[in-house]
Protein backbone atom coordinates (compact mmCIF):
# COMPACT_ATOMS: atom_id res chain seq x y z
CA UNK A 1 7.13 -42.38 -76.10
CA UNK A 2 9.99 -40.55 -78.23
CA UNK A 3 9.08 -37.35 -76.87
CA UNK A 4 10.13 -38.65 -73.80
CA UNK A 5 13.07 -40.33 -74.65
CA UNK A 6 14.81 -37.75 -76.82
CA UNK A 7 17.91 -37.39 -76.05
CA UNK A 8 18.73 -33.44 -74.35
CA UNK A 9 19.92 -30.21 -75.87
CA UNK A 10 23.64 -28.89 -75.78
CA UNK A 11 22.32 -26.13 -73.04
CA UNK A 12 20.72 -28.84 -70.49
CA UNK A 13 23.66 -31.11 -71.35
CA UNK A 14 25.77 -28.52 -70.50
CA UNK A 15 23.79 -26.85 -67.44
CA UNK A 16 23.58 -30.12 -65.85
CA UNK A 17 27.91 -30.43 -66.45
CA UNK A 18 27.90 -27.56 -64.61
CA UNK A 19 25.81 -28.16 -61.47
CA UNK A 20 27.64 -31.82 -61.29
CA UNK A 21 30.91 -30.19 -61.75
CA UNK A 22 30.89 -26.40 -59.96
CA UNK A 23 33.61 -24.17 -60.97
CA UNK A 24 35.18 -22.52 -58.78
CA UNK A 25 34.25 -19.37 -57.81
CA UNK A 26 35.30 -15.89 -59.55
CA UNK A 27 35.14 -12.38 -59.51
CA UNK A 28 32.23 -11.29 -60.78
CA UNK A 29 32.37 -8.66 -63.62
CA UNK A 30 30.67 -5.11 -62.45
CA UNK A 31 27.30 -4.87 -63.23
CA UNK A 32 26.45 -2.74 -66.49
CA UNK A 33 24.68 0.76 -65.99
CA UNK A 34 21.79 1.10 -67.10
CA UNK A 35 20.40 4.54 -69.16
CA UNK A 36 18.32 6.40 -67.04
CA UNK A 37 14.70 5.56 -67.62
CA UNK A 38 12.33 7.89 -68.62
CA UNK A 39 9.44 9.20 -66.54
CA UNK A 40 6.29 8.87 -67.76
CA UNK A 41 3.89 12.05 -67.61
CA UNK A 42 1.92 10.56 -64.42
CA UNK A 43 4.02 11.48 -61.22
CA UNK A 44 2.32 7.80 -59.42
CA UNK A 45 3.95 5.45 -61.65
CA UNK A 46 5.93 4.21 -64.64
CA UNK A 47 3.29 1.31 -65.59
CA UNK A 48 0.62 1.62 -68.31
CA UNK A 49 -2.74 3.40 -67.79
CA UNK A 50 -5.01 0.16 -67.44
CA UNK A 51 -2.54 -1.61 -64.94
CA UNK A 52 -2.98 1.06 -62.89
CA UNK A 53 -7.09 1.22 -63.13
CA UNK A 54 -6.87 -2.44 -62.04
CA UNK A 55 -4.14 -1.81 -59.31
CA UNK A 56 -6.70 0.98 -57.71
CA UNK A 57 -9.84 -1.15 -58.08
CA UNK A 58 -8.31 -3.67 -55.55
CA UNK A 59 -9.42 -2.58 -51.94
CA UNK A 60 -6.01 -4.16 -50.89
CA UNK A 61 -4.23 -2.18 -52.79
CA UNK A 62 -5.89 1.03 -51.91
CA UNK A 63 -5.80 0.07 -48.58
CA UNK A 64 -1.58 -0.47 -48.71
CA UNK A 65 -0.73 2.47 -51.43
CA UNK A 66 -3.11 5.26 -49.23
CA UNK A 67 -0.60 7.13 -46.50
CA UNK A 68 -2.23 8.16 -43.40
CA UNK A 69 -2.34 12.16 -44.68
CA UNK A 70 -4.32 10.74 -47.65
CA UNK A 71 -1.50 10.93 -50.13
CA UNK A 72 -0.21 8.05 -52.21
CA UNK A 73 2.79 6.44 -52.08
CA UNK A 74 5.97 6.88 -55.08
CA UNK A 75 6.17 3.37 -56.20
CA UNK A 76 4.38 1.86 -58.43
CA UNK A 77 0.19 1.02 -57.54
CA UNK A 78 0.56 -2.65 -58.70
CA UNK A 79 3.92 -3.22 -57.21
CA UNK A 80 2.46 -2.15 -54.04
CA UNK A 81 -0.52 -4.07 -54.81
CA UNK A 82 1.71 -7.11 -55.32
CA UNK A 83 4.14 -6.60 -51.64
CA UNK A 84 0.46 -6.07 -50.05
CA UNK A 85 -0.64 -9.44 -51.51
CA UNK A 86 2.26 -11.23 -50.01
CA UNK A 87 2.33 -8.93 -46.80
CA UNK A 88 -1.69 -10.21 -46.50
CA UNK A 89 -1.76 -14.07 -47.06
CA UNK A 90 2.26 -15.18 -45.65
CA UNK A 91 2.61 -13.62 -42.53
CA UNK A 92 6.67 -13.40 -41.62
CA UNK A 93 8.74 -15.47 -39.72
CA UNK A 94 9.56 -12.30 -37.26
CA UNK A 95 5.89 -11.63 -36.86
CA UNK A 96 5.41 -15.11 -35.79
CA UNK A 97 8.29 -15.27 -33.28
CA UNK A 98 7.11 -11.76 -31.63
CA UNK A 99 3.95 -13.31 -30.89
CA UNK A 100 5.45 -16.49 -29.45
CA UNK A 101 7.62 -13.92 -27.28
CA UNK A 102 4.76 -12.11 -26.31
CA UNK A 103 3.21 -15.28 -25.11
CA UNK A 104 5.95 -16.44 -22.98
CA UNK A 105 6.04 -12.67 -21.22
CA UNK A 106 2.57 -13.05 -20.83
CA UNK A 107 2.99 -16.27 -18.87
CA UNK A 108 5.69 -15.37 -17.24
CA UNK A 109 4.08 -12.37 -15.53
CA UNK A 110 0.86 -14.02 -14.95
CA UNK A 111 2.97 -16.41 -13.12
CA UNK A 112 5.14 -13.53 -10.91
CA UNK A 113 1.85 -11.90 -10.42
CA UNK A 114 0.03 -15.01 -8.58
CA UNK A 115 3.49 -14.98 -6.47
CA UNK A 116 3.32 -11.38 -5.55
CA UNK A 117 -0.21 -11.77 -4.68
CA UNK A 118 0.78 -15.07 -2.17
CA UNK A 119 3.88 -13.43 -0.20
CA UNK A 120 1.55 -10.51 0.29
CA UNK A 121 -1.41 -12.02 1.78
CA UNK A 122 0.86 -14.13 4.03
CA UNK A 123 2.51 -10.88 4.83
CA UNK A 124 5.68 -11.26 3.58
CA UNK A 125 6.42 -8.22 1.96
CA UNK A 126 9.99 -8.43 0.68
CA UNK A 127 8.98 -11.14 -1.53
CA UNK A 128 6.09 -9.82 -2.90
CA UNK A 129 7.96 -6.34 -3.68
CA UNK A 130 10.41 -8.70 -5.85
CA UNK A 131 8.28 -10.30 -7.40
CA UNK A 132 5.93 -7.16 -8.56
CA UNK A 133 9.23 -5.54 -8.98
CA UNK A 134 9.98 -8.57 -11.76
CA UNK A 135 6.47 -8.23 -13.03
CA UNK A 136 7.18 -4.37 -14.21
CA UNK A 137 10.44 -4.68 -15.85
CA UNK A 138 8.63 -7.02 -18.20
CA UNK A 139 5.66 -5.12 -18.72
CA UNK A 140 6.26 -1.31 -17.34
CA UNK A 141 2.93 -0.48 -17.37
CA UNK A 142 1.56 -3.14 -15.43
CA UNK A 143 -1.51 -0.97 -13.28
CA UNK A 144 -1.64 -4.31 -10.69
CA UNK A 145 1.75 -4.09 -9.35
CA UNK A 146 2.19 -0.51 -9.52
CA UNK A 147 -0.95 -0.29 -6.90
CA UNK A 148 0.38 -3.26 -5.03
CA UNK A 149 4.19 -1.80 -4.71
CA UNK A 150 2.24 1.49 -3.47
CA UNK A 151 0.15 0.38 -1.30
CA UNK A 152 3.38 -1.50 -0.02
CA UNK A 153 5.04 1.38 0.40
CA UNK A 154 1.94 3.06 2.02
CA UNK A 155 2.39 0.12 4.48
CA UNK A 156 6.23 1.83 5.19
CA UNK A 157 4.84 5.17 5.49
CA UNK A 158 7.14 5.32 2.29
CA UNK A 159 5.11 8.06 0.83
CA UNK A 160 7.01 9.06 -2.04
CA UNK A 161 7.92 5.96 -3.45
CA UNK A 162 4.33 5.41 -2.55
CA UNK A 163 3.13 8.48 -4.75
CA UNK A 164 6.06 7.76 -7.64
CA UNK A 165 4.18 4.00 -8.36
CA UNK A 166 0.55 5.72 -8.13
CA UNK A 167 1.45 7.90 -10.53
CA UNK A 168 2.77 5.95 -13.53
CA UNK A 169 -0.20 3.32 -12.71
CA UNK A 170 -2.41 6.33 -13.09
CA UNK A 171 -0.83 7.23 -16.20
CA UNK A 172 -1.25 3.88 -17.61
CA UNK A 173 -5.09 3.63 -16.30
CA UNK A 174 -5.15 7.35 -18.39
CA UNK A 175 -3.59 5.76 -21.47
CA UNK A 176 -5.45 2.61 -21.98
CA UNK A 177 -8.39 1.76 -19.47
CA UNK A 178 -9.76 5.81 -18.38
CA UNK A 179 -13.35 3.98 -18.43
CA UNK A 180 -12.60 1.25 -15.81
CA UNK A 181 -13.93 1.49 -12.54
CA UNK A 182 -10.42 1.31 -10.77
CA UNK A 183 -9.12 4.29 -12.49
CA UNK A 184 -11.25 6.74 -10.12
CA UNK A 185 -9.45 4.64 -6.66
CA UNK A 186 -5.98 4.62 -8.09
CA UNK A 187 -6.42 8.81 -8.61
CA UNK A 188 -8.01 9.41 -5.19
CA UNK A 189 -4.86 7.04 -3.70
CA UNK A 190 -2.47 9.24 -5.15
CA UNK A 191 -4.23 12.17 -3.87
CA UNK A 192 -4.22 10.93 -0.39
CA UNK A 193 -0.72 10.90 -0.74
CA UNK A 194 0.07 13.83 -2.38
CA UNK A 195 -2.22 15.16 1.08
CA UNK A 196 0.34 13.55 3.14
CA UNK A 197 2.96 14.88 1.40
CA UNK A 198 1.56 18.22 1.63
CA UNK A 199 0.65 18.48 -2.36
CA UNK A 200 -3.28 19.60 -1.61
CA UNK A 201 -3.57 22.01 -5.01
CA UNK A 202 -2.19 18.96 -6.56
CA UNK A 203 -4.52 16.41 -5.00
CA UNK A 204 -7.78 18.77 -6.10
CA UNK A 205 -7.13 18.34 -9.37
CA UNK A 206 -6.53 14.58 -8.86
CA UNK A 207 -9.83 13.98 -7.49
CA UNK A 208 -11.98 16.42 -9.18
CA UNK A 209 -10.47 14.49 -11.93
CA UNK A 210 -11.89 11.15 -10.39
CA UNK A 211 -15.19 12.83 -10.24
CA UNK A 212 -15.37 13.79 -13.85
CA UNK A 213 -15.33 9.97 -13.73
CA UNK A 214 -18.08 8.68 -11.34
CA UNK A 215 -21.37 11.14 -12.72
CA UNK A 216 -23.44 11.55 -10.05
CA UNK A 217 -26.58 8.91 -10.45
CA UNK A 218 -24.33 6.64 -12.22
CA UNK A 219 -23.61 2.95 -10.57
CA UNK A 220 -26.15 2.45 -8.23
CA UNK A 221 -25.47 2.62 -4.43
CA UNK A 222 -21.62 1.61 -5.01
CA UNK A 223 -21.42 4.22 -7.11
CA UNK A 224 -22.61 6.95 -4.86
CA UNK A 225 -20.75 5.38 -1.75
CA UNK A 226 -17.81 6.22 -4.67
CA UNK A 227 -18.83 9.95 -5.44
CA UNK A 228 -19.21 10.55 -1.19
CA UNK A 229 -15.56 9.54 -0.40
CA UNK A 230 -14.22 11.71 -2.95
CA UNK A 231 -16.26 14.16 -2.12
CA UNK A 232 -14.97 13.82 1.15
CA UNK A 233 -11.55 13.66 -0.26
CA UNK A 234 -12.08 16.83 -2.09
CA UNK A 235 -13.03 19.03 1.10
CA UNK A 236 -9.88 17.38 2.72
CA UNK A 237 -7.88 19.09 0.11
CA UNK A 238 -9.39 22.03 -0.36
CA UNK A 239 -9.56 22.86 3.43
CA UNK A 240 -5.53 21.98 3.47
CA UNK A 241 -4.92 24.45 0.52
CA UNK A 242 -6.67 27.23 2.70
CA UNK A 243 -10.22 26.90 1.23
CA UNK A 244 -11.75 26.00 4.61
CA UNK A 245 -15.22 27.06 3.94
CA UNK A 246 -15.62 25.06 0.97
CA UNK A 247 -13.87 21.88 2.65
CA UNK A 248 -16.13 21.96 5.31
CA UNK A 249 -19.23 22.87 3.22
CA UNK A 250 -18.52 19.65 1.59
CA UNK A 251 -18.21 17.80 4.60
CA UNK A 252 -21.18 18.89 5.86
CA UNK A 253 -23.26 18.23 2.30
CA UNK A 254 -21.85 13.85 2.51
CA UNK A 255 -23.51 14.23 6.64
CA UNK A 256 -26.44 15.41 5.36
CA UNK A 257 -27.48 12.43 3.18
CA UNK A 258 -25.46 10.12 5.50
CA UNK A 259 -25.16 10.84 9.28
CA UNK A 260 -22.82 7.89 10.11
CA UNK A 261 -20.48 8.02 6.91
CA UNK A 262 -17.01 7.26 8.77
CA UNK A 263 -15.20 9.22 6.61
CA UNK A 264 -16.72 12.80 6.69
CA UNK A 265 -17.40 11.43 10.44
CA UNK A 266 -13.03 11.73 10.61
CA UNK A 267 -12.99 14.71 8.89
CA UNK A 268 -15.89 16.61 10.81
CA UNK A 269 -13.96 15.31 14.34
CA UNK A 270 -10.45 16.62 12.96
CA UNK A 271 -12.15 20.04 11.92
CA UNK A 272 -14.00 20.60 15.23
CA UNK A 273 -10.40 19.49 17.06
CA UNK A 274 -8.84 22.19 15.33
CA UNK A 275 -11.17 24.69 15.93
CA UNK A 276 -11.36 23.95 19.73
CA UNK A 277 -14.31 22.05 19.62
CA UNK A 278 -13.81 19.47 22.05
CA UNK A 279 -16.85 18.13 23.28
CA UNK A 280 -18.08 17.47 19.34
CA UNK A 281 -14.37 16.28 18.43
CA UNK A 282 -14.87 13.55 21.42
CA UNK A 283 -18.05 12.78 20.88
CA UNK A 284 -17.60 12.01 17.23
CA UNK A 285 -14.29 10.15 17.94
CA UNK A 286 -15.80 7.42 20.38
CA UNK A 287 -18.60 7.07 18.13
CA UNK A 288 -16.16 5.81 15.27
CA UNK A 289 -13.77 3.81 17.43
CA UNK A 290 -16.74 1.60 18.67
CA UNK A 291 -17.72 1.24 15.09
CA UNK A 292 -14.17 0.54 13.34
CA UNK A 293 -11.95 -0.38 16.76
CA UNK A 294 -8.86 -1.29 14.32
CA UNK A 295 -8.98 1.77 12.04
CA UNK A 296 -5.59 3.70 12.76
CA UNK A 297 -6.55 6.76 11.53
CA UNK A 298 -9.55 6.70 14.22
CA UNK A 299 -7.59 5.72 16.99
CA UNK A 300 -4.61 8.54 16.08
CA UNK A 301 -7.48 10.95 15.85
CA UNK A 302 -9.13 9.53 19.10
CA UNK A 303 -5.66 9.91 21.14
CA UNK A 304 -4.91 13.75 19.72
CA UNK A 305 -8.40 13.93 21.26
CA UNK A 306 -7.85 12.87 24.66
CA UNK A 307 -4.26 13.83 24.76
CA UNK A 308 -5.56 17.47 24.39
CA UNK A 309 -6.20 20.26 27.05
CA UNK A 310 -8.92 19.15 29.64
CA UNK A 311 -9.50 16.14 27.13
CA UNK A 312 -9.31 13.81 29.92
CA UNK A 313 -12.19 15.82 32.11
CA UNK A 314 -14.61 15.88 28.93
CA UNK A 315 -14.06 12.16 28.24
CA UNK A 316 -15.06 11.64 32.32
CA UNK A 317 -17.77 13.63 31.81
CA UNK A 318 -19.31 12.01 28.81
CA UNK A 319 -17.94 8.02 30.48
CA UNK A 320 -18.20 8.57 34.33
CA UNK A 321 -16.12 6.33 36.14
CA UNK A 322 -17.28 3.31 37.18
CA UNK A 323 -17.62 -0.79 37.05
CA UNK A 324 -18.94 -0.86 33.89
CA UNK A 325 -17.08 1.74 32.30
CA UNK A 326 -13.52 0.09 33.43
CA UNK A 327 -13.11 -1.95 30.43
CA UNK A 328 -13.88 1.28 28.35
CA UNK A 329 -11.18 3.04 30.78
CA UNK A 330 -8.36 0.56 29.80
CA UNK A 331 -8.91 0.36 26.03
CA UNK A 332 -8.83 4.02 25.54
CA UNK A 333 -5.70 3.96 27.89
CA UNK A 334 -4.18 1.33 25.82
CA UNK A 335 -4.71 2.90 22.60
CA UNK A 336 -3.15 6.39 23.93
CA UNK A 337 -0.22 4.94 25.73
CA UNK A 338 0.36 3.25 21.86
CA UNK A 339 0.83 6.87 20.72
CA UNK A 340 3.02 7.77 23.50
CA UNK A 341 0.70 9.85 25.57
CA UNK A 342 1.77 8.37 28.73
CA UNK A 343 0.18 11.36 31.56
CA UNK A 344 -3.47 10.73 29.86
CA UNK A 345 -3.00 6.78 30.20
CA UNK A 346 -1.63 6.80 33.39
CA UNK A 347 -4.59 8.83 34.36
CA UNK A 348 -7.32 6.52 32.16
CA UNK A 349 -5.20 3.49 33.46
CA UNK A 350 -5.98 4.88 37.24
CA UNK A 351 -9.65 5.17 36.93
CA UNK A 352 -10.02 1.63 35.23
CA UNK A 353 -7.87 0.20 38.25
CA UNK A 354 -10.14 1.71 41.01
CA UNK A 355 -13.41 0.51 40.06
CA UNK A 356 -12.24 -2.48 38.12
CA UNK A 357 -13.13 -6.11 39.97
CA UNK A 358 -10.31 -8.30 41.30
CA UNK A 359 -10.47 -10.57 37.84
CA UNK A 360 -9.14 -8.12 35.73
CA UNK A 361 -7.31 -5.37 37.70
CA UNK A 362 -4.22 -7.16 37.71
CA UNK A 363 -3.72 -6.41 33.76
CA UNK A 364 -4.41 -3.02 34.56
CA UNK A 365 -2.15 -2.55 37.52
CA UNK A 366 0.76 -4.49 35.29
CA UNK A 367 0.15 -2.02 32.40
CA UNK A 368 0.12 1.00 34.74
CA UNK A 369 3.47 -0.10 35.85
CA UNK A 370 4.44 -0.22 32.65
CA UNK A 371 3.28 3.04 31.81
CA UNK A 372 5.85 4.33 35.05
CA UNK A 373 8.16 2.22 33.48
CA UNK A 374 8.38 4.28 29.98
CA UNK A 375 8.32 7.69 31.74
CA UNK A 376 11.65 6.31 33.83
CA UNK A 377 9.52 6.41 37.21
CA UNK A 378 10.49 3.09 38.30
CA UNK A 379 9.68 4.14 42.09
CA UNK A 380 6.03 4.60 41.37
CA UNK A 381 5.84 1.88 38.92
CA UNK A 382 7.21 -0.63 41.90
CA UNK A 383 4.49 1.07 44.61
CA UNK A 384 2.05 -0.11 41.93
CA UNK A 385 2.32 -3.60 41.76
CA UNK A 386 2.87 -3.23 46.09
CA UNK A 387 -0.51 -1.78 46.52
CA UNK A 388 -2.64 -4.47 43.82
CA UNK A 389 -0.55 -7.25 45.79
CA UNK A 390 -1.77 -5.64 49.21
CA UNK A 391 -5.44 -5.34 47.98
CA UNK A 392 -5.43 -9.44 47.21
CA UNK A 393 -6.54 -11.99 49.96
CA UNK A 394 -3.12 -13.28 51.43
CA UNK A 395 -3.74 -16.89 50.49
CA UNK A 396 -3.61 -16.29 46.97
CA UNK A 397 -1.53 -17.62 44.82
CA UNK A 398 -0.66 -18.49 41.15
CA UNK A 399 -1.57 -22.10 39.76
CA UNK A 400 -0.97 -25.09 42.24
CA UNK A 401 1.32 -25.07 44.25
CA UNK A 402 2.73 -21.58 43.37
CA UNK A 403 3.49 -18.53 45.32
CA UNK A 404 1.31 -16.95 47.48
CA UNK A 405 0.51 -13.04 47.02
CA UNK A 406 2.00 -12.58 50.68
CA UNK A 407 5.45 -14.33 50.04
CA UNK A 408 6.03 -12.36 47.04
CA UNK A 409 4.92 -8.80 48.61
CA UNK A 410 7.26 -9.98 51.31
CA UNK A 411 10.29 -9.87 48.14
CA UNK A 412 9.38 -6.95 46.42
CA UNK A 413 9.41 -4.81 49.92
CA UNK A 414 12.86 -6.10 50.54
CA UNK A 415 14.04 -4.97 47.63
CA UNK A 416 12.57 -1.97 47.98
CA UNK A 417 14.72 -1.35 51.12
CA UNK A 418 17.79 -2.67 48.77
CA UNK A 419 17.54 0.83 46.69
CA UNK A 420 15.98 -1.19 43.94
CA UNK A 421 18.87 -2.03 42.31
CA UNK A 422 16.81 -4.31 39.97
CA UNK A 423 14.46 -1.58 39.12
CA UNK A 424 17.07 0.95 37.22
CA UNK A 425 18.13 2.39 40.77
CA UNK A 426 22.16 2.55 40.47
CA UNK A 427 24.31 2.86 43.88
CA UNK A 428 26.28 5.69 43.66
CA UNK A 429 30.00 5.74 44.13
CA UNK A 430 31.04 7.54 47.54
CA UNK A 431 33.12 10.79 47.95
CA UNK A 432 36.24 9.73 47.62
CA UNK A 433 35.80 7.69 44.67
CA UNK A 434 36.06 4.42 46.13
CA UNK A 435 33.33 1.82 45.11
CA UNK A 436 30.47 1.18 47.00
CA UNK A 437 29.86 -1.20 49.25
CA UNK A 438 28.14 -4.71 48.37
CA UNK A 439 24.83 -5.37 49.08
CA UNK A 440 23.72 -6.53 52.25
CA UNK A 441 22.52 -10.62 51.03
CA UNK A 442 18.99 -11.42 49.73
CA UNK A 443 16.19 -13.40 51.65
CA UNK A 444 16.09 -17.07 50.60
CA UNK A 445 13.35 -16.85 47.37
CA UNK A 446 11.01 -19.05 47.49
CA UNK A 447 11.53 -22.32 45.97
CA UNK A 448 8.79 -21.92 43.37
CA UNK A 449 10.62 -18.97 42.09
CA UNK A 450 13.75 -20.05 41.59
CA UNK A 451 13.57 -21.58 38.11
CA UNK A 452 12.49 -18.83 35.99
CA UNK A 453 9.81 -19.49 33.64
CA UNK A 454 6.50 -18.09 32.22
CA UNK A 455 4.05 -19.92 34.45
CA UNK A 456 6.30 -19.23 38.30
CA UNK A 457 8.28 -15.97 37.41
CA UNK A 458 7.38 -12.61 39.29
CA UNK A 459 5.57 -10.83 36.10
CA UNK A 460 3.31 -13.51 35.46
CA UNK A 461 1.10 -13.19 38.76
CA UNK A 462 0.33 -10.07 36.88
CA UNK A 463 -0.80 -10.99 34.05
């Protein structure tokens, strides 16, 4: 009990004064030098010899004092040992708000990501090229968007920006994931676009590359139905960088395990096009657009087909004309007239409308018109929809109560006589530069066409 009750020294007496009282603050006095300290004869440290046997037995310490060349460090081993110590079993306050920031960045692009993904399968492709766009200035090497904002641009026929995002998601793929099984499709992408872009020496060693990747007898069937299309996309590039032999050799190698592969199918077609094959380019062609109708590839390769020098005779050759081939007739006439070769669909267009039955000439007498109507032969296009009109029963007419097929062949031949001034046919001025007289007045319409709507206007009892 005394030792506890003693009263305190002078110095706590005092120290306590001080901290209840604080003086106010004053220069300090310069600190004193100190003499230089002698080295001892070791070069690793000033310390005794058996601090630094214990320092070296730690494994922490060895671990922290051992640089990466193998060399140690100049401080002391059991200083080091003692930073390590800390370093190991307090983690800093920085360390703990990086990983906090990571986390939020990590949310935050999971969360642009599933937007992106949402505005692109609903088509909306401004959005989702924001919101990948936000997804790589957080995280630069993000392989997802970079294929999505490429394949975006693909979309555009964009093909440089296309071939710009392919390769720095390619360079990522190379960098941290060379093993996963997207790597070989993002390399044989940006190959197809360095083909488009007329790069082929550069797209060889892109996809030889992706075969290094997929060994052959490696994956299964996937894996081979891999190793074909690059394959396929190898002899694509080597036949445009003027190795045609080995292109084709190649082609010919994937349609010898696999007769229907649509790929070296495209490639065999556009080879046997070029060469003046065609009979084989045809044949080939209409075999892949009944298999893969909405491929555009096939159909541009089908219409360079037809659209070619006696392609026409050779596709009535191979698909006579007739009732059953009408529908055949207008499809392939569709598809070419999408690619702007009008003379082949008006001729396709002309066979499908002669053997075609009364349900479903009309369509093809409207599009016919319409293919008179892009070539500026507004004439012929008008003499079209006269001679389907003549061929239908004159009591015909459109819903109940509507127009019959007489009354309105009765208003297109008057304004035929007219000069067609409806149909693109200007009057002309006379010689002395005065304007030309008016129009002599139209015949009373009928009163089912007056108000003009989609189910009693004029192009509707075409359709």
């Amino acid at each position: 009990r005394r030792r506890w009750t003693r009263p305190r020294s002078r110095a706590c007496s005092r120290r306590a004064a001080q901290m209840a009282y604080p003086r106010p603050n004053r220069p300090s006095a310069p600190p004193r030098a100190r003499p230089p300290r002698a080295r001892a004869s070791s070069a690793s440290s000033w310390c005794s010899r058996s601090r630094r046997r214990r320092a070296a037995a730690s494994p922490r310490v060895a671990t922290a004092t051992a640089r990466p060349s193998g060399a140690r460090w100049g401080m002391a081993p059991a200083r080091v040992a003692r930073v390590a110590m800390i370093v190991i079993s307090t983690p800093p306050v920085a360390a703990a708000a990086a990983t906090t920031a990571a986390a939020a960045a990590a949310a935050a692009t999971k969360a642009l990501v599933a937007q992106g993904e949402a505005a692109f399968k609903a088509k909306r492709l401004r959005a989702a090229s924001a919101a990948y766009e936000a997804v790589i200035a957080l995280n630069p090497h993000h392989r997802a968007s970079l294929s999505r904002l490429a394949e975006i641009e693909v979309g555009c026929e964009r093909f440089e920006a296309a071939a710009a995002f392919l390769k720095r998601a390619c360079d990522a793929a190379r960098a941290t994931a060379l093993s996963a099984p997207t790597t070989p499709l993002l390399l044989a992408r940006l190959a197809d676009a360095y083909i488009v872009l007329r790069r082929p020496r550069d797209a060889v060693l892109l996809v030889r590359e992706a075969l290094d990747l997929c060994p052959e007898g490696e994956g299964g069937e996937q894996g081979a139905a891999r190793r074909a299309r690059l394959l396929v996309k190898l002899g694509r590039a080597l036949y445009d960088a003027g190795d045609r032999k080995t292109g084709s050799d190649l082609f010919m190698a994937v349609l010898d395990k696999d007769q229907e592969h649509p790929e070296a199918l495209v490639e065999y077609a556009a080879v046997a096009l070029e060469c003046g094959q065609l009979e084989d380019a045809l044949k080939v062609n209409l075999r892949l657009v009944v298999k893969r109708p909405d491929d555009k590839k096939v159909r541009r390769a089908l219409c360079d087909t037809i659209a070619a020098d006696d392609g026409c005779a050779h596709l009535f050759e191979q698909l006579a004309p007739s009732a059953s081939a009408a529908p055949a007739h207008a499809f392939l006439a569709t598809v070419v007239k999408d690619h702007s070769h009008l003379e082949a669909s008006e001729r396709l267009y002309g066979a499908a409308i002669a053997h075609a039955p009364a349900a479903t000439a009309a369509s093809y007498a409207l599009n016919l018109a319409h293919v008179f109507e892009l070539s500026l032969r507004y004439e012929e296009a008008l003499s079209t929809v006269v001679g389907f009109l003549r061929q239908q029963g004159r009591e015909r007419s459109v819903g109940a109560g509507g127009p019959s097929s007489e009354h309105v062949l009765q208003l297109l031949q008057d304004s035929t006589a007219l000069a067609l001034p409806a149909f693109g046919t200007l009057a002309k001025p006379q010689a002395d530069g005065t304007p030309p007289p008016p129009p002599p007045p139209h015949p009373p319409p009928h009163p089912h066409l007056l108000p003009c709507n989609f189910s009693k206007c004029i192009p509707c009892l075409l359709c």
